[in-house]
PDB file of N, CA and C in Angstrom:
ATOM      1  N   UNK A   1      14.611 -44.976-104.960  1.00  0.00           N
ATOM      2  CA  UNK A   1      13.612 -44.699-103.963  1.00  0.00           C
ATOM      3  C   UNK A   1      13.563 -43.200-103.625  1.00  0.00           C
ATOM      4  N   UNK A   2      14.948 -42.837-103.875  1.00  0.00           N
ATOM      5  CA  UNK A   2      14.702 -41.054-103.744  1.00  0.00           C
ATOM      6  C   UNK A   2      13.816 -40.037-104.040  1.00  0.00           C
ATOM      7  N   UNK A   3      13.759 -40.681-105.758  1.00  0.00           N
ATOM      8  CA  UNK A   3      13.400 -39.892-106.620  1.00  0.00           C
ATOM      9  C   UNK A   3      12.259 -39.737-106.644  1.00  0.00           C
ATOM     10  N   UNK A   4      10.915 -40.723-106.117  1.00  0.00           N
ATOM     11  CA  UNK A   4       9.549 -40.625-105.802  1.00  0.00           C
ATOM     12  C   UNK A   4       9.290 -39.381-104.646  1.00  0.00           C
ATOM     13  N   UNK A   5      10.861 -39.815-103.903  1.00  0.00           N
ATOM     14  CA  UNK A   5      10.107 -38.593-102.761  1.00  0.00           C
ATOM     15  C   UNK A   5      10.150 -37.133-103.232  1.00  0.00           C
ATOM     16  N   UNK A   6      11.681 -37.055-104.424  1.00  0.00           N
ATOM     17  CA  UNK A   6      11.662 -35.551-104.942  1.00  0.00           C
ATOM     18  C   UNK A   6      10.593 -34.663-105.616  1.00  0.00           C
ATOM     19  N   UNK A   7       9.809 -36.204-106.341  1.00  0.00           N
ATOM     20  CA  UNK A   7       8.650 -35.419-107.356  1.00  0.00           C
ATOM     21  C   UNK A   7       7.610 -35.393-106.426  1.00  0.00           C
ATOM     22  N   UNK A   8       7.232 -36.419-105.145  1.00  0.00           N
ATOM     23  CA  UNK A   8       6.034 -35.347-104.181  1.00  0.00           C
ATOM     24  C   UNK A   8       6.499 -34.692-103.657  1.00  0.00           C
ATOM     25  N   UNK A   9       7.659 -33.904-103.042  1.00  0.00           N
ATOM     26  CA  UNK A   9       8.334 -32.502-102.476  1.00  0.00           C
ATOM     27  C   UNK A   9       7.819 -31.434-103.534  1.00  0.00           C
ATOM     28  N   UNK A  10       8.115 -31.866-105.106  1.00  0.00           N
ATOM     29  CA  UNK A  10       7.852 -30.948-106.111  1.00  0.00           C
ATOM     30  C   UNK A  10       6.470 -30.763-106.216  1.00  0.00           C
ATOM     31  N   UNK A  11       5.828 -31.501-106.281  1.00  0.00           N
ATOM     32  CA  UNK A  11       4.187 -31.794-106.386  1.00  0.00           C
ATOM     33  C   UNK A  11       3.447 -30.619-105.091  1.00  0.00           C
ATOM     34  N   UNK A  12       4.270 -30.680-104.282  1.00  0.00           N
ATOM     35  CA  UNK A  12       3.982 -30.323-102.886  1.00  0.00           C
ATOM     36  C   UNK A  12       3.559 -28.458-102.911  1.00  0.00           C
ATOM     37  N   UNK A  13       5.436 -28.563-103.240  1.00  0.00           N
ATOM     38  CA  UNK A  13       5.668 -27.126-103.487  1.00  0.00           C
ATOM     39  C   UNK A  13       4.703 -26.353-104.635  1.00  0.00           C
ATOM     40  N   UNK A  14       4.631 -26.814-105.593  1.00  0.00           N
ATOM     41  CA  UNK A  14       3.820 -26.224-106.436  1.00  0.00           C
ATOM     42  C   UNK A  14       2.272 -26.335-106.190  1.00  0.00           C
ATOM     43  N   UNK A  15       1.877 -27.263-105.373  1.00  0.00           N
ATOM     44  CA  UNK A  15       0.396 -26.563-104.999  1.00  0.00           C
ATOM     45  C   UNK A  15       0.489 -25.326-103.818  1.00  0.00           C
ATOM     46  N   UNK A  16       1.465 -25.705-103.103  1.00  0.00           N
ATOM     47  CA  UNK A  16       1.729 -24.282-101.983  1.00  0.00           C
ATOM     48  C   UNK A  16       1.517 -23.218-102.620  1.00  0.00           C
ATOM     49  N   UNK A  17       2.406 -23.361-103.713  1.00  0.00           N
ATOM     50  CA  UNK A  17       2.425 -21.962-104.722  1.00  0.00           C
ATOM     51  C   UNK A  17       1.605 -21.635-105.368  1.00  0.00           C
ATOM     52  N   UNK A  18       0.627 -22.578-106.062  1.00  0.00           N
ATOM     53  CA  UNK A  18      -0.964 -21.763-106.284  1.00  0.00           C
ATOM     54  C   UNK A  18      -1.556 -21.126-104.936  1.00  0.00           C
ATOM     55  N   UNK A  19      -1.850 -22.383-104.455  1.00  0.00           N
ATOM     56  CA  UNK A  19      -2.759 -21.709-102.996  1.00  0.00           C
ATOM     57  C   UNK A  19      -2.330 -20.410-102.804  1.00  0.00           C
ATOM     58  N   UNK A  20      -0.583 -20.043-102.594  1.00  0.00           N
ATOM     59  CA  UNK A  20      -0.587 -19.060-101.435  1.00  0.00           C
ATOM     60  C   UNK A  20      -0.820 -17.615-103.183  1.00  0.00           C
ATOM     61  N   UNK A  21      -0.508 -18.009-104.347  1.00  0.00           N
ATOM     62  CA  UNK A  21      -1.082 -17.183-105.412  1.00  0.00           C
ATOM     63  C   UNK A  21      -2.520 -17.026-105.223  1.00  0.00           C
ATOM     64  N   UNK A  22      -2.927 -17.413-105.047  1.00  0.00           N
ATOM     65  CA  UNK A  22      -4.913 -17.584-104.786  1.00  0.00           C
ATOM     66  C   UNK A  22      -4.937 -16.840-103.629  1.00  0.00           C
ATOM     67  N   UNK A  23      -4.266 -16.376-102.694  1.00  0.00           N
ATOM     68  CA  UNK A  23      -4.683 -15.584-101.525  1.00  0.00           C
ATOM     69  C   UNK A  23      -4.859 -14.103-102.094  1.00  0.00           C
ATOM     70  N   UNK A  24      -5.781 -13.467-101.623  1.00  0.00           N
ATOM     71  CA  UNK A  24      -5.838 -12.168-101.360  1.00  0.00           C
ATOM     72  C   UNK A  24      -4.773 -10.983-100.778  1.00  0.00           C
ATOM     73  N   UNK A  25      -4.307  -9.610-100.290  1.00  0.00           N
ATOM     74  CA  UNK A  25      -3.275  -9.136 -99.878  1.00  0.00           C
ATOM     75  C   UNK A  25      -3.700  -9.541 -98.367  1.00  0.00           C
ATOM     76  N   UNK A  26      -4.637  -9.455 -98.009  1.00  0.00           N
ATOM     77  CA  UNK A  26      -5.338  -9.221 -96.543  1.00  0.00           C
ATOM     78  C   UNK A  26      -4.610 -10.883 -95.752  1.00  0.00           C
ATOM     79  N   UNK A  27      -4.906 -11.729 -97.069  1.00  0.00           N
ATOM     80  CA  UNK A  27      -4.463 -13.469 -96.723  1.00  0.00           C
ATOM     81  C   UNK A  27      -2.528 -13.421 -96.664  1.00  0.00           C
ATOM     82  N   UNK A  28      -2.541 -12.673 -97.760  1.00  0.00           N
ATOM     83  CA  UNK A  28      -0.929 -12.736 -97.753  1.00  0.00           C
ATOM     84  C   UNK A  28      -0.184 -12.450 -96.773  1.00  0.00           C
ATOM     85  N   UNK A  29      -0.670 -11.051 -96.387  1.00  0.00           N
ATOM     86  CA  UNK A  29      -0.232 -10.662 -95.146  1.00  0.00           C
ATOM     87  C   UNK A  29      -0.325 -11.635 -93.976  1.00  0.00           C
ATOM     88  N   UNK A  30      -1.087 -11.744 -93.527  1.00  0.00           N
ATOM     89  CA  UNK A  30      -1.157 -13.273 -92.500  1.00  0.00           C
ATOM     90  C   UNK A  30      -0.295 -13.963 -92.328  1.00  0.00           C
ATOM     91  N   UNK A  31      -0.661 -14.945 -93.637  1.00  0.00           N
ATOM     92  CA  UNK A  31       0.596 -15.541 -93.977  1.00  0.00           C
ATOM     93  C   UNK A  31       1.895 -15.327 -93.700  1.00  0.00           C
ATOM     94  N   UNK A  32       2.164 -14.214 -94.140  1.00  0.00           N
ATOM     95  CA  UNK A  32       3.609 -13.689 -93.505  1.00  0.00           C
ATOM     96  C   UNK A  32       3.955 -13.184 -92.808  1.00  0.00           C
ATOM     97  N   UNK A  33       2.637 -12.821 -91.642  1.00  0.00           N
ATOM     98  CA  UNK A  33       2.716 -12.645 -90.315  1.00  0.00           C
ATOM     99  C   UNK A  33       3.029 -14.162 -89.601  1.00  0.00           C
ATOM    100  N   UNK A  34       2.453 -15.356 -90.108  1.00  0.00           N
ATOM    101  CA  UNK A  34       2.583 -16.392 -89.441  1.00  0.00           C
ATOM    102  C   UNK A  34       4.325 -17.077 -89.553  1.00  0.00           C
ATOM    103  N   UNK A  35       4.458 -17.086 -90.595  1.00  0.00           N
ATOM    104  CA  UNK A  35       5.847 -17.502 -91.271  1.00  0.00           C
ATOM    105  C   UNK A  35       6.782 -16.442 -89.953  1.00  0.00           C
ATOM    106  N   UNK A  36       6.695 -15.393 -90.721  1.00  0.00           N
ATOM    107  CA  UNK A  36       7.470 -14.575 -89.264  1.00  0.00           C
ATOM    108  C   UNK A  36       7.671 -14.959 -87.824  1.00  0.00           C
ATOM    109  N   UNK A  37       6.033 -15.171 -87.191  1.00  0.00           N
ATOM    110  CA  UNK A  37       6.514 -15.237 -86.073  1.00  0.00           C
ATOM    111  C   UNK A  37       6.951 -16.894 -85.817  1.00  0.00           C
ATOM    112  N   UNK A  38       6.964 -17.643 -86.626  1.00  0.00           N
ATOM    113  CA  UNK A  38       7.272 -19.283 -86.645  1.00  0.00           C
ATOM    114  C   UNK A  38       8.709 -18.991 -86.748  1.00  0.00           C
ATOM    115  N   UNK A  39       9.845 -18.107 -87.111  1.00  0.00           N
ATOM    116  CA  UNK A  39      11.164 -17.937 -87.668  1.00  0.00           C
ATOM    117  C   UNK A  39      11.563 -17.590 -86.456  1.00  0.00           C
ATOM    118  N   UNK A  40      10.845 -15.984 -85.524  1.00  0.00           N
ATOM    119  CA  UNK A  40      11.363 -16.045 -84.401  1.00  0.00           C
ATOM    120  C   UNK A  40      11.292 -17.171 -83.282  1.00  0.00           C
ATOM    121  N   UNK A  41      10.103 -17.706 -83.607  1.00  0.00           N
ATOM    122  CA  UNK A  41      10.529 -19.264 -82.328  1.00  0.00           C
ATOM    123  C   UNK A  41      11.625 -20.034 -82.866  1.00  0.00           C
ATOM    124  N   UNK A  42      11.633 -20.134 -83.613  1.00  0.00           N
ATOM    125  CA  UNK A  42      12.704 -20.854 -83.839  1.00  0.00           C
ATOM    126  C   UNK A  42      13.407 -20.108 -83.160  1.00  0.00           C
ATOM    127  N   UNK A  43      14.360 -18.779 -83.319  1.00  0.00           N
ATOM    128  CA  UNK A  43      15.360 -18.556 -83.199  1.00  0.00           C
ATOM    129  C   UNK A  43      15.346 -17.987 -81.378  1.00  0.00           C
ATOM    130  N   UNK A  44      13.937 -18.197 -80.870  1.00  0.00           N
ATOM    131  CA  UNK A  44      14.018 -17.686 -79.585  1.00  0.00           C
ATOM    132  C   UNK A  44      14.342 -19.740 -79.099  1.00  0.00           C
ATOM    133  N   UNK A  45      13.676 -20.863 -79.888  1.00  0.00           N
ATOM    134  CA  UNK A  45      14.654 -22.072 -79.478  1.00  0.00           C
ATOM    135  C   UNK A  45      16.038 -22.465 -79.101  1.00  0.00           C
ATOM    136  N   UNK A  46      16.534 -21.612 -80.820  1.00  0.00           N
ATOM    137  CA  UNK A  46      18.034 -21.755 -80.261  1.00  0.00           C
ATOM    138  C   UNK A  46      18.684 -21.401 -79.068  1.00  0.00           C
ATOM    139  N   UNK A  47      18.492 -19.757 -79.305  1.00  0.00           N
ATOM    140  CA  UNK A  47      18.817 -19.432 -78.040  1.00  0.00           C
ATOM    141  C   UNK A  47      18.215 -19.652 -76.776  1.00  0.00           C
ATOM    142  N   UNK A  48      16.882 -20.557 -76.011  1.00  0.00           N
ATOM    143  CA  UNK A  48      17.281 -20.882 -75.121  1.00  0.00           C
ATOM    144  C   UNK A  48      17.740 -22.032 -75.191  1.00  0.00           C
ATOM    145  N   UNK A  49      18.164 -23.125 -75.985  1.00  0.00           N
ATOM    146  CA  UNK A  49      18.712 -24.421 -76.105  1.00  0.00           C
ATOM    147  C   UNK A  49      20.690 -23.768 -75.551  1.00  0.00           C
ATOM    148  N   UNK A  50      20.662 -22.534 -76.250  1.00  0.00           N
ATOM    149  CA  UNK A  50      22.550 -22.356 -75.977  1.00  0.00           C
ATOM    150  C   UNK A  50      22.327 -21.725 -74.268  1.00  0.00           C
ATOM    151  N   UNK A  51      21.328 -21.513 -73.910  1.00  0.00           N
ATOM    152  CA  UNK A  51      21.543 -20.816 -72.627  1.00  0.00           C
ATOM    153  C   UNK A  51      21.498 -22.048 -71.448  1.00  0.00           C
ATOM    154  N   UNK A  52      20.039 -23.023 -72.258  1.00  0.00           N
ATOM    155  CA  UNK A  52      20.213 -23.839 -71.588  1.00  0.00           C
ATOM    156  C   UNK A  52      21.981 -25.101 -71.562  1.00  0.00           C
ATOM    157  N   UNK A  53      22.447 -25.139 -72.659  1.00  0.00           N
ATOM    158  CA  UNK A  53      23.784 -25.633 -72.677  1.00  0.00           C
ATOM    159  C   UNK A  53      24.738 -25.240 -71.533  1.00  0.00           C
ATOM    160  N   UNK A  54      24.317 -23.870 -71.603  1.00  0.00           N
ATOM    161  CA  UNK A  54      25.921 -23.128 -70.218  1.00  0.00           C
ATOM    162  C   UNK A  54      25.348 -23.636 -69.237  1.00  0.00           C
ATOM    163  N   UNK A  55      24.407 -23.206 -68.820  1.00  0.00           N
ATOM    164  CA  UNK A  55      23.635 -23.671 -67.434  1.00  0.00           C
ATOM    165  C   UNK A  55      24.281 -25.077 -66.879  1.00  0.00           C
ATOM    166  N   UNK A  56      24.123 -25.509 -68.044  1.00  0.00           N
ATOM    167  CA  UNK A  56      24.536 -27.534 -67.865  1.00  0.00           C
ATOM    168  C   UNK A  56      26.115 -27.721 -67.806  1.00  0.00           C
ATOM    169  N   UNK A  57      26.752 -27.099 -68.406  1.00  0.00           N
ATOM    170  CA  UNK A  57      28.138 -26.844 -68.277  1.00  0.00           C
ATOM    171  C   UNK A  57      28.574 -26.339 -67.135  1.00  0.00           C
ATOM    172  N   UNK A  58      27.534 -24.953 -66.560  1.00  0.00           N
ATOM    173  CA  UNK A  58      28.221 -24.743 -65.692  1.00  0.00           C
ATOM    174  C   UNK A  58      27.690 -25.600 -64.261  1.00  0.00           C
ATOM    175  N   UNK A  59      26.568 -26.305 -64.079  1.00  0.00           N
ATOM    176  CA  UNK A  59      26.556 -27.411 -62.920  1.00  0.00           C
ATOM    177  C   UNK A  59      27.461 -28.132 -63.287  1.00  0.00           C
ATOM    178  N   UNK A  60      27.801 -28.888 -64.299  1.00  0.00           N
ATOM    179  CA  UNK A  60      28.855 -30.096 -64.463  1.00  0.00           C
ATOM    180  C   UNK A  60      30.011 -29.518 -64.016  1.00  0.00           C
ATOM    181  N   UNK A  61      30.487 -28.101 -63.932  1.00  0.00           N
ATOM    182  CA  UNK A  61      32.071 -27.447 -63.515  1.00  0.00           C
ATOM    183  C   UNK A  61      31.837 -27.434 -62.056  1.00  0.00           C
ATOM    184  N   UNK A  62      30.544 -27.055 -61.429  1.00  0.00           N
ATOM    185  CA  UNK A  62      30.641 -26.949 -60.181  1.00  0.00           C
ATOM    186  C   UNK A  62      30.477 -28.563 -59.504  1.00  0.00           C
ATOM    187  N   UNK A  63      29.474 -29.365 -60.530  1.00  0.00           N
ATOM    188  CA  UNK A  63      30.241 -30.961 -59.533  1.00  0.00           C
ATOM    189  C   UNK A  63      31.646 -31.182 -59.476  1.00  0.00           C
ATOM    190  N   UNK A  64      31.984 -31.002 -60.574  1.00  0.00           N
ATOM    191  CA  UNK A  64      33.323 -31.255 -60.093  1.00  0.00           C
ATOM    192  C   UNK A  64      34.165 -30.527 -59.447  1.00  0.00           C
ATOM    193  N   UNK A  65      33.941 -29.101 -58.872  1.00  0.00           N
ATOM    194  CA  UNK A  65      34.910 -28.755 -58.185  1.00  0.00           C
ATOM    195  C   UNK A  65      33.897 -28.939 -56.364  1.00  0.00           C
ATOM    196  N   UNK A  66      32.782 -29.527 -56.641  1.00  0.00           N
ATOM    197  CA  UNK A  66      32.397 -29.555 -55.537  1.00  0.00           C
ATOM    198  C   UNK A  66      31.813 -28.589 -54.713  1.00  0.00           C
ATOM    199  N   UNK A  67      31.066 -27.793 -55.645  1.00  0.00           N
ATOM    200  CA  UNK A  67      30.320 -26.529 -55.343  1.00  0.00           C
ATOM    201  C   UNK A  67      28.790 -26.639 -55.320  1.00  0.00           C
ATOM    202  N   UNK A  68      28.392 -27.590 -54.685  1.00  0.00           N
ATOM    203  CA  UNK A  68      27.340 -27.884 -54.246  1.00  0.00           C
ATOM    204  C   UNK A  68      26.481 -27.722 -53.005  1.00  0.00           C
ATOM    205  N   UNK A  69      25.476 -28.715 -52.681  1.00  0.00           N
ATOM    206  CA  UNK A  69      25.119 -28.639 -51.521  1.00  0.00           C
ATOM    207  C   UNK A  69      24.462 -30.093 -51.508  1.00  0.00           C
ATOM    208  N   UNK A  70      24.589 -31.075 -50.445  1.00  0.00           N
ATOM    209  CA  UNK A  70      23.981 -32.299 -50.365  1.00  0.00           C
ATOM    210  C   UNK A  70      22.690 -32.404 -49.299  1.00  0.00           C
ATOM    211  N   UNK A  71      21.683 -32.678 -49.634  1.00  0.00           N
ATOM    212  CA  UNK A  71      20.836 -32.587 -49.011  1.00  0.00           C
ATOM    213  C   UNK A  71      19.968 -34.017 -48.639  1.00  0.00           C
ATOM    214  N   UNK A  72      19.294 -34.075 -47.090  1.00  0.00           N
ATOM    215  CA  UNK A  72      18.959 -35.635 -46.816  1.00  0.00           C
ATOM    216  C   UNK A  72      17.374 -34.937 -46.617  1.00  0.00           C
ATOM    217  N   UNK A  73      17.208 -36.381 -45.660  1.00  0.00           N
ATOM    218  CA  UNK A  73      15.540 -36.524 -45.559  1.00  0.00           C
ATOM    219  C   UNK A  73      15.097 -35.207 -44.993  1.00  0.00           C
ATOM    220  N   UNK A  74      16.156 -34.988 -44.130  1.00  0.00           N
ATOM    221  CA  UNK A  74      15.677 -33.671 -43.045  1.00  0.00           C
ATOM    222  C   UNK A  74      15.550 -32.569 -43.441  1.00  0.00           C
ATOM    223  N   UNK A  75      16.462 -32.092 -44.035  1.00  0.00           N
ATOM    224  CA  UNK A  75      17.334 -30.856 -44.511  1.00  0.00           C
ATOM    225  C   UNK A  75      16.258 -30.850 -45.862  1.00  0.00           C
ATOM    226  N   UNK A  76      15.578 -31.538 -46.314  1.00  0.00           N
ATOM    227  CA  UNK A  76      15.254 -31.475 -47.916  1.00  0.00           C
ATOM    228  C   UNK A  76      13.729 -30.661 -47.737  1.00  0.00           C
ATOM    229  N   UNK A  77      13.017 -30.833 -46.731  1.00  0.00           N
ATOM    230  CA  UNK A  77      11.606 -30.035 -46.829  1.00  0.00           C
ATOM    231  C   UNK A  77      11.749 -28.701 -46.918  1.00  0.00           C
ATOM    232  N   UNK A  78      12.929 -28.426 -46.033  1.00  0.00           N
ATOM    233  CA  UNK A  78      13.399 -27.114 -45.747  1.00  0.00           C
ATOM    234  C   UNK A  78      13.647 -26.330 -47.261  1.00  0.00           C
ATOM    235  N   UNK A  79      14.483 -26.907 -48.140  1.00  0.00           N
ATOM    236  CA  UNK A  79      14.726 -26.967 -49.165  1.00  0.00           C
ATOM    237  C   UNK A  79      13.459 -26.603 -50.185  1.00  0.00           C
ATOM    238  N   UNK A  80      12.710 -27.723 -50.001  1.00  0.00           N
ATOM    239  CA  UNK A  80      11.097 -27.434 -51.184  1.00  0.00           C
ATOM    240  C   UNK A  80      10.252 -26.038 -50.675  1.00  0.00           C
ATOM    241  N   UNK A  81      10.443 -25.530 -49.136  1.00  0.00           N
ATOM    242  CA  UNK A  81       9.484 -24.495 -48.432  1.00  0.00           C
ATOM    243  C   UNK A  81      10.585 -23.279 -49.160  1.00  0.00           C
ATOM    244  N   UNK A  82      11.588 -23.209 -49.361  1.00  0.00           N
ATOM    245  CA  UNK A  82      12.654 -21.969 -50.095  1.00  0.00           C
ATOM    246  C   UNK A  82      12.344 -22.241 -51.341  1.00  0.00           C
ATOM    247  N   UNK A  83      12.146 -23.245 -51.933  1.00  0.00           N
ATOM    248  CA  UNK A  83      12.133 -22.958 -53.787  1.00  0.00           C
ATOM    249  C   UNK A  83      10.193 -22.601 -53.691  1.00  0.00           C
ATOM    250  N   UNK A  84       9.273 -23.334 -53.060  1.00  0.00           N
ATOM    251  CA  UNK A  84       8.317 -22.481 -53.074  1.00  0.00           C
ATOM    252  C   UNK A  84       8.034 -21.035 -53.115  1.00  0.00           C
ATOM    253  N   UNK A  85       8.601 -20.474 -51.690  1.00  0.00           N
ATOM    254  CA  UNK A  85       8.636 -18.804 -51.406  1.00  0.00           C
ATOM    255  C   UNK A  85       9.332 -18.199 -53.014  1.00  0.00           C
ATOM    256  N   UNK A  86      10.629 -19.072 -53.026  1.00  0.00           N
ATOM    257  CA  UNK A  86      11.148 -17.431 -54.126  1.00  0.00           C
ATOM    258  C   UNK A  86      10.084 -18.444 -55.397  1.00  0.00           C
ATOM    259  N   UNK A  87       9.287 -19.326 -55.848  1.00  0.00           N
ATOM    260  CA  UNK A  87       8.358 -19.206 -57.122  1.00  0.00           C
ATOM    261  C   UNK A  87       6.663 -18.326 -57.110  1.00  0.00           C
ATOM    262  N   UNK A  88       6.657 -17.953 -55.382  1.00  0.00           N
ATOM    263  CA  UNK A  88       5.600 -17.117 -55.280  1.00  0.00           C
ATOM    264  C   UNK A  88       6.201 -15.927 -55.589  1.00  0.00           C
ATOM    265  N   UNK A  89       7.560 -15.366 -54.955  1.00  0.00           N
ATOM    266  CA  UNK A  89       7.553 -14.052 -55.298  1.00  0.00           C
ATOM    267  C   UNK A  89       7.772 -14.058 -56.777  1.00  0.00           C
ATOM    268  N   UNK A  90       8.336 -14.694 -57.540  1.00  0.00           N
ATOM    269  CA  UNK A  90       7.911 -14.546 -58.924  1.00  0.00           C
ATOM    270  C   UNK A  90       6.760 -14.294 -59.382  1.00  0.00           C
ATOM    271  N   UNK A  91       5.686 -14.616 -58.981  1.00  0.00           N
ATOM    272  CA  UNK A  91       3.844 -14.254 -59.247  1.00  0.00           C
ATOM    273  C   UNK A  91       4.253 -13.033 -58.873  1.00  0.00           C
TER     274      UNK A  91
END
């Protein structure tokens, strides 16, 4: 069952490779303007996937040492009117 999928991968690749032969320099370029900036997302993914990792590591270190803050019905509006203000001063 493999082997059907290897020869359309192959099938695949080799029309890529006319097409992108059939481009012009003006097309090529593009092209490898697009490829490019598709490589840096990727690699701007990783890195926020590892930034997002610490972040998560480091709440999970502070539940457990209890470096939090618990918040109820009362105390919590107060709460949403402060994360509002500091996402305006971000604008």
């Amino acid at each position: 069952m493999s082997q059907p999928t290897a020869s359309i991968n192959i099938k695949l690749i080799d029309s890529l490779a006319q097409i992108i032969l059939s481009l012009n320099q003006e097309e090529r370029e593009l092209l490898a303007q697009k490829v490019q900036s598709s490589l840096l997302n990727s690699e701007e993914i990783k890195y926020k996937l590892e930034v997002l990792k610490r972040d998560l590591a480091v709440g999970a270190e502070q539940l457990k040492t209890g470096d939090y803050t618990e918040y109820n019905d009362s105390s919590l509006p107060s709460l949403l009117e402060t994360i509002k203000k500091r996402g305006k001063q971000r604008l």
